[in-house]
C-alpha atoms as a PDB file:
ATOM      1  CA  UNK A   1       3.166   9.571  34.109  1.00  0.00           C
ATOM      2  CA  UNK A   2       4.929  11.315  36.852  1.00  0.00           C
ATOM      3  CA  UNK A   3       3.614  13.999  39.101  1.00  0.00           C
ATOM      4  CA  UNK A   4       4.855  17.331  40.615  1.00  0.00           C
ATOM      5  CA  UNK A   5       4.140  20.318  42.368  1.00  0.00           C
ATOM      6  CA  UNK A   6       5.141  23.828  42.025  1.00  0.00           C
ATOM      7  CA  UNK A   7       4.341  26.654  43.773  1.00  0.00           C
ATOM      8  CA  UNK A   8       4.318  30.431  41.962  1.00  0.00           C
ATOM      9  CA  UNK A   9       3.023  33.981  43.244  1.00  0.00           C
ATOM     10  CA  UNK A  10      -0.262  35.155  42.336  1.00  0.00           C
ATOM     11  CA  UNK A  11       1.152  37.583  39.815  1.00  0.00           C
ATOM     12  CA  UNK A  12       3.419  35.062  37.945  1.00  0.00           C
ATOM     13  CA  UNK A  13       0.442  32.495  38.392  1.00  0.00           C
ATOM     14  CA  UNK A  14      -2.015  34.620  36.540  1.00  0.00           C
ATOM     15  CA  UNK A  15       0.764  35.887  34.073  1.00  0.00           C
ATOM     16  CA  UNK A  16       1.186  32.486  33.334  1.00  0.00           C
ATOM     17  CA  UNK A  17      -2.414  31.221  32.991  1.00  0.00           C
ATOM     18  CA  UNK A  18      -3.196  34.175  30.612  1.00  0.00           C
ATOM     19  CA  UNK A  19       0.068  33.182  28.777  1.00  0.00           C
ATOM     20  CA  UNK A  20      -1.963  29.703  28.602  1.00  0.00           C
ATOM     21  CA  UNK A  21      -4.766  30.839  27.263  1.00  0.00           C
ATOM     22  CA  UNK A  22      -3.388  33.174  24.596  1.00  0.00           C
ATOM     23  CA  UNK A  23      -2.142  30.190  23.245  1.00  0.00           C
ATOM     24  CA  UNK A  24      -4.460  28.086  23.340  1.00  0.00           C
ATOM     25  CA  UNK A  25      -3.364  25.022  25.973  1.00  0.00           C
ATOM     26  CA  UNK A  26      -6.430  23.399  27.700  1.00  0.00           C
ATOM     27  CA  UNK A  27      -4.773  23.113  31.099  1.00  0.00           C
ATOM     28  CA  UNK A  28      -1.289  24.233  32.899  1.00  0.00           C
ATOM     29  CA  UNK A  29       0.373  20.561  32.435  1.00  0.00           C
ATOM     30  CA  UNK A  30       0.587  20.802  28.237  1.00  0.00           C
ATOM     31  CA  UNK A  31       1.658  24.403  29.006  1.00  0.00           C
ATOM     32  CA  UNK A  32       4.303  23.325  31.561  1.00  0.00           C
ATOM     33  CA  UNK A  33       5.574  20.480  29.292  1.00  0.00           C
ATOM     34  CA  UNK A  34       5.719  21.965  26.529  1.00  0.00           C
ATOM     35  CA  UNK A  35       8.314  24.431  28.298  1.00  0.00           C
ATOM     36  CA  UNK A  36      10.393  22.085  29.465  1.00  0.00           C
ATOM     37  CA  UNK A  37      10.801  20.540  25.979  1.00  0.00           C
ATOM     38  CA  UNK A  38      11.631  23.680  24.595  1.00  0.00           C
ATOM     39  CA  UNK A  39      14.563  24.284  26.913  1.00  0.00           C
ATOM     40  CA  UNK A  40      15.835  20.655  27.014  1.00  0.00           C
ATOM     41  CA  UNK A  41      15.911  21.431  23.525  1.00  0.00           C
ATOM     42  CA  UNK A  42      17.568  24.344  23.201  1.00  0.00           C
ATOM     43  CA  UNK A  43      20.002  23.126  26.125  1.00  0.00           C
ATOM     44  CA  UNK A  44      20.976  19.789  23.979  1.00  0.00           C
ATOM     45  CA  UNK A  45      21.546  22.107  21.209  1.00  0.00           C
ATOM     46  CA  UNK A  46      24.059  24.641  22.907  1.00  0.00           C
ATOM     47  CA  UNK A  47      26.136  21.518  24.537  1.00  0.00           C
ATOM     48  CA  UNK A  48      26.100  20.313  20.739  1.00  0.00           C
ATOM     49  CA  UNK A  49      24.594  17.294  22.121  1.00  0.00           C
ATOM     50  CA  UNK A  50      21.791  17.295  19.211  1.00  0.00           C
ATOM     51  CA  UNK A  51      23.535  14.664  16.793  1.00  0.00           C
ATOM     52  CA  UNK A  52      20.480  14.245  14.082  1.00  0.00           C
ATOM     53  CA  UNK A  53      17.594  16.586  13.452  1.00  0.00           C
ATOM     54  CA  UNK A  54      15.001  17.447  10.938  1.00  0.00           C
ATOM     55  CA  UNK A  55      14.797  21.074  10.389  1.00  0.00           C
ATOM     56  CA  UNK A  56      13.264  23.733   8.310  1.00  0.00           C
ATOM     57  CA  UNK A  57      15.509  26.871   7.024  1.00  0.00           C
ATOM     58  CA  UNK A  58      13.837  29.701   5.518  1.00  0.00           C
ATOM     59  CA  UNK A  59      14.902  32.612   3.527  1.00  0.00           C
ATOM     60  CA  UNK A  60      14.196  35.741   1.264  1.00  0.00           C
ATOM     61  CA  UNK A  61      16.293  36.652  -1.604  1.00  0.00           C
ATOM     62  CA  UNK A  62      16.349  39.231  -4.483  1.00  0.00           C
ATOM     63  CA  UNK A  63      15.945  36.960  -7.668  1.00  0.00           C
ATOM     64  CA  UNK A  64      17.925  39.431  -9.625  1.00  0.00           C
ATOM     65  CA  UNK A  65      20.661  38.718  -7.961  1.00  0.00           C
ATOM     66  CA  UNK A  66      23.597  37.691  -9.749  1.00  0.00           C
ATOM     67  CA  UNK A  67      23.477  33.759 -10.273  1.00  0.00           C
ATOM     68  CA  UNK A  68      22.359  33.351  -6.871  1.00  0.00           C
ATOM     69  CA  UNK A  69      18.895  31.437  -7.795  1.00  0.00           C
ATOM     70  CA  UNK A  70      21.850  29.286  -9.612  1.00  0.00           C
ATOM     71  CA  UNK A  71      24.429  29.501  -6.657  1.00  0.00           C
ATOM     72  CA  UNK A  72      21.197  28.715  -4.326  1.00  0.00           C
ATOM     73  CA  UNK A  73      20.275  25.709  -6.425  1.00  0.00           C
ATOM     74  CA  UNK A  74      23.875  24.193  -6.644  1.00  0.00           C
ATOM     75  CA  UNK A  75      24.140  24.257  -2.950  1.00  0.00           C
ATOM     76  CA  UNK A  76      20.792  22.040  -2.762  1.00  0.00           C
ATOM     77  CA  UNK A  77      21.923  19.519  -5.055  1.00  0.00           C
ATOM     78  CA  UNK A  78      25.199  19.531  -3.459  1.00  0.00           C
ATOM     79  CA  UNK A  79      23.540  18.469   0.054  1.00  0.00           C
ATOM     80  CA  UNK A  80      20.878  16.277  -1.485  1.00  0.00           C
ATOM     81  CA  UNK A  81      21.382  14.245   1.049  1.00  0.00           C
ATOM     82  CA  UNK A  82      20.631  17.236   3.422  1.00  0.00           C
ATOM     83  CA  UNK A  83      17.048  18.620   1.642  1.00  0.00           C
ATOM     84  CA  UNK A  84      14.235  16.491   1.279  1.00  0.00           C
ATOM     85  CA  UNK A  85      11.938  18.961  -0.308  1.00  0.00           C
ATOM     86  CA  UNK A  86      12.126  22.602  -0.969  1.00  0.00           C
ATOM     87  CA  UNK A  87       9.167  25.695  -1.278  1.00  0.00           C
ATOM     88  CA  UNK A  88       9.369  28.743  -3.250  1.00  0.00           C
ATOM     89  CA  UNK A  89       6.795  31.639  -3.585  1.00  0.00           C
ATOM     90  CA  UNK A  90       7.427  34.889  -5.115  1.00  0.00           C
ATOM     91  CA  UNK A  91       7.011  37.672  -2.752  1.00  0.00           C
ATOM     92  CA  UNK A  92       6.857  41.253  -4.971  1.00  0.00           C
ATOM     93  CA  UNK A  93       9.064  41.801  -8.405  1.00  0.00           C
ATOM     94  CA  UNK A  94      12.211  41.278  -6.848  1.00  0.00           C
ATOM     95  CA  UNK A  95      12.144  39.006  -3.620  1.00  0.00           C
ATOM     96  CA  UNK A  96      11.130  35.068  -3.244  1.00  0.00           C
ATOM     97  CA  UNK A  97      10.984  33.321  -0.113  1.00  0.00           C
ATOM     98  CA  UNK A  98      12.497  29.564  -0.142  1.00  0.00           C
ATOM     99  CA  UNK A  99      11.838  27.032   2.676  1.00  0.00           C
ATOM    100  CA  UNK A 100      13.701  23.949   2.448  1.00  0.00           C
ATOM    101  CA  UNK A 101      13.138  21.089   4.828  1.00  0.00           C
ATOM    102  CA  UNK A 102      16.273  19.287   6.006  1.00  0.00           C
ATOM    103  CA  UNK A 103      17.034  16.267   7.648  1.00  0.00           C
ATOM    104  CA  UNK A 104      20.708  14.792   8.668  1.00  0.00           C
ATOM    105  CA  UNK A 105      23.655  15.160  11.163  1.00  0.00           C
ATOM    106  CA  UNK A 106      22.932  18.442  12.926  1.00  0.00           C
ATOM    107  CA  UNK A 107      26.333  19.902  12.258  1.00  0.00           C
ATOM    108  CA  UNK A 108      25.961  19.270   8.130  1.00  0.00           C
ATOM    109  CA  UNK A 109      22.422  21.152   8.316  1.00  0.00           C
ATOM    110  CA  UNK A 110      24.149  23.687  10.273  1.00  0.00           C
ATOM    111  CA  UNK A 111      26.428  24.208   7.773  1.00  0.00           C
ATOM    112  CA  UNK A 112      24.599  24.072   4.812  1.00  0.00           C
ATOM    113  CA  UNK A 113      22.188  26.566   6.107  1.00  0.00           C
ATOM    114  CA  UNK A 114      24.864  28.898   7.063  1.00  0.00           C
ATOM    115  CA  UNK A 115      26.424  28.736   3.235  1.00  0.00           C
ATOM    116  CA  UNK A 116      22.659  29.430   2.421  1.00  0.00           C
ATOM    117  CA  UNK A 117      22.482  32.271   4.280  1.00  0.00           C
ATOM    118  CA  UNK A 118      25.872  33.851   3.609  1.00  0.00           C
ATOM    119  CA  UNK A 119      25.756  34.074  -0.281  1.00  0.00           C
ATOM    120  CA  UNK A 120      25.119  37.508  -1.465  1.00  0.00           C
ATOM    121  CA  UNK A 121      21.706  38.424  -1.947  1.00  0.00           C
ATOM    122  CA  UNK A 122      20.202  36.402   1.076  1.00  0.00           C
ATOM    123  CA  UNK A 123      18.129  38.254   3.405  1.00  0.00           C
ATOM    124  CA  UNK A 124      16.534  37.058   6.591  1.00  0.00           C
ATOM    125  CA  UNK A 125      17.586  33.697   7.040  1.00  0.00           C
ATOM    126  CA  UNK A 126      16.504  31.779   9.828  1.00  0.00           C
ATOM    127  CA  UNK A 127      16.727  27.962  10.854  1.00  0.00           C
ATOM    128  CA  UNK A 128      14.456  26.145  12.854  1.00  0.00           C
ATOM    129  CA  UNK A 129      15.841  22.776  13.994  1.00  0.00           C
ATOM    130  CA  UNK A 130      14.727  20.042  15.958  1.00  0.00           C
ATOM    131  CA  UNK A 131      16.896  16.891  17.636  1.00  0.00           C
ATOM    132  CA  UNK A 132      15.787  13.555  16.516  1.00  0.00           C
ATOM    133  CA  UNK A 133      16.767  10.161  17.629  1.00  0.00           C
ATOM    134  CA  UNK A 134      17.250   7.788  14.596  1.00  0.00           C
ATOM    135  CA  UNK A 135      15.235   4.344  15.080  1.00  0.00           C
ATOM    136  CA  UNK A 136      16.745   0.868  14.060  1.00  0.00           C
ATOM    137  CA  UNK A 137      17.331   0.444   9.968  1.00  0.00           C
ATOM    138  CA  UNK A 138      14.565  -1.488   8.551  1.00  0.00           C
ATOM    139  CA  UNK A 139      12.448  -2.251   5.672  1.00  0.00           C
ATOM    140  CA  UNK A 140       8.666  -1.711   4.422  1.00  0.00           C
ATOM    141  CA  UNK A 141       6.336  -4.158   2.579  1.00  0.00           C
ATOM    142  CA  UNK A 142       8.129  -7.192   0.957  1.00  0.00           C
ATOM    143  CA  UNK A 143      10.644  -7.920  -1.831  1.00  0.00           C
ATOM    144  CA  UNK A 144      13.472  -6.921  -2.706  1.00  0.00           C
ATOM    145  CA  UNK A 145      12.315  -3.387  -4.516  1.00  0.00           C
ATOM    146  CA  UNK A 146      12.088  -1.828  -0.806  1.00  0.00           C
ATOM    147  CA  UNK A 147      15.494  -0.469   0.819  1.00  0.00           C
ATOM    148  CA  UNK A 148      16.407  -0.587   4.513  1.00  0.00           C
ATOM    149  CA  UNK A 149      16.040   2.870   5.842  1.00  0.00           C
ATOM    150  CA  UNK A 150      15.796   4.601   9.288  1.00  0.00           C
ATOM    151  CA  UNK A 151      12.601   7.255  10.633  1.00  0.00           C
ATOM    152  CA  UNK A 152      13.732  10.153  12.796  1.00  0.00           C
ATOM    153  CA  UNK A 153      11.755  10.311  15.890  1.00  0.00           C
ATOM    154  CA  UNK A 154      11.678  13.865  17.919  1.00  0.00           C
ATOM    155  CA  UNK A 155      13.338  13.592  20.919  1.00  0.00           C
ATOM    156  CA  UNK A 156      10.557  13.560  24.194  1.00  0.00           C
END
């Protein structure tokens, strides 16, 4: 592990180490790291360096509707390849919230969750994505039942 040094005023010092606390890091270092990875992130994502990610899209909509539970269900089983599993809870008499967890080439989950959250009746929709690096394709166990397959591993 490397080492560094930085140097900050009093007042951004003890802004920061409350900002620690209120969260809940045990020392500056997690703190600090976890910052960077957040902006590395977000700055492979703007360059539309980010080529695979997992990803979670959420959204409310107003059941009643017209066909959009239907529209809404089509576009999932048009991207199966996209969703690997999908939450809904009802929220009063006339709104549900849907989560759907996504995994694939960062542009298709893009899309998909911007066809998502463009059909009428979608409210609040709001994608949280992650970069992944895709590991080697291999198998599990032994036989011929198991497929080759790849794991996504988050980008460090």
């Amino acid at each position: 592990m490397e080492r560094f040094t930085i140097s900050l005023d009093d007042k951004l010092a003890r802004e920061f180490d409350h900002w620690i606390a209120d969260r809940g890091y045990a020392n500056r270092s997690e703190a600090v790291r976890d910052l960077l990875r957040a902006e590395m992130e977000r700055t492979r994502q703007e360059k539309d360096e980010s080529v695979h990610c997992v990803a979670c899209l959420s959204y409310i909509f107003n059941h009643h509707q017209r066909e959009l539970t239907e529209r809404l269900t089509e576009l999932q089983h048009d991207h199966h390849d996209l969703a690997v599993s999908m939450m809904h809870a009802h929220l009063d008499h006339d709104h549900c919230l849907e989560t759907v967890i996504l995994r694939g080439p960062t542009l298709a989950v893009r899309r998909f969750a911007d066809a998502v959250c463009a059909e009428r009746g979608v409210h609040h929709g709001k994608l949280n994505l992650i970069s992944v690096e895709l590991h080697h394709s291999h198998k599990h166990g032994r036989g011929t039942h198991h497929a080759a397959h790849v794991h996504p591993k988050p980008i460090s």
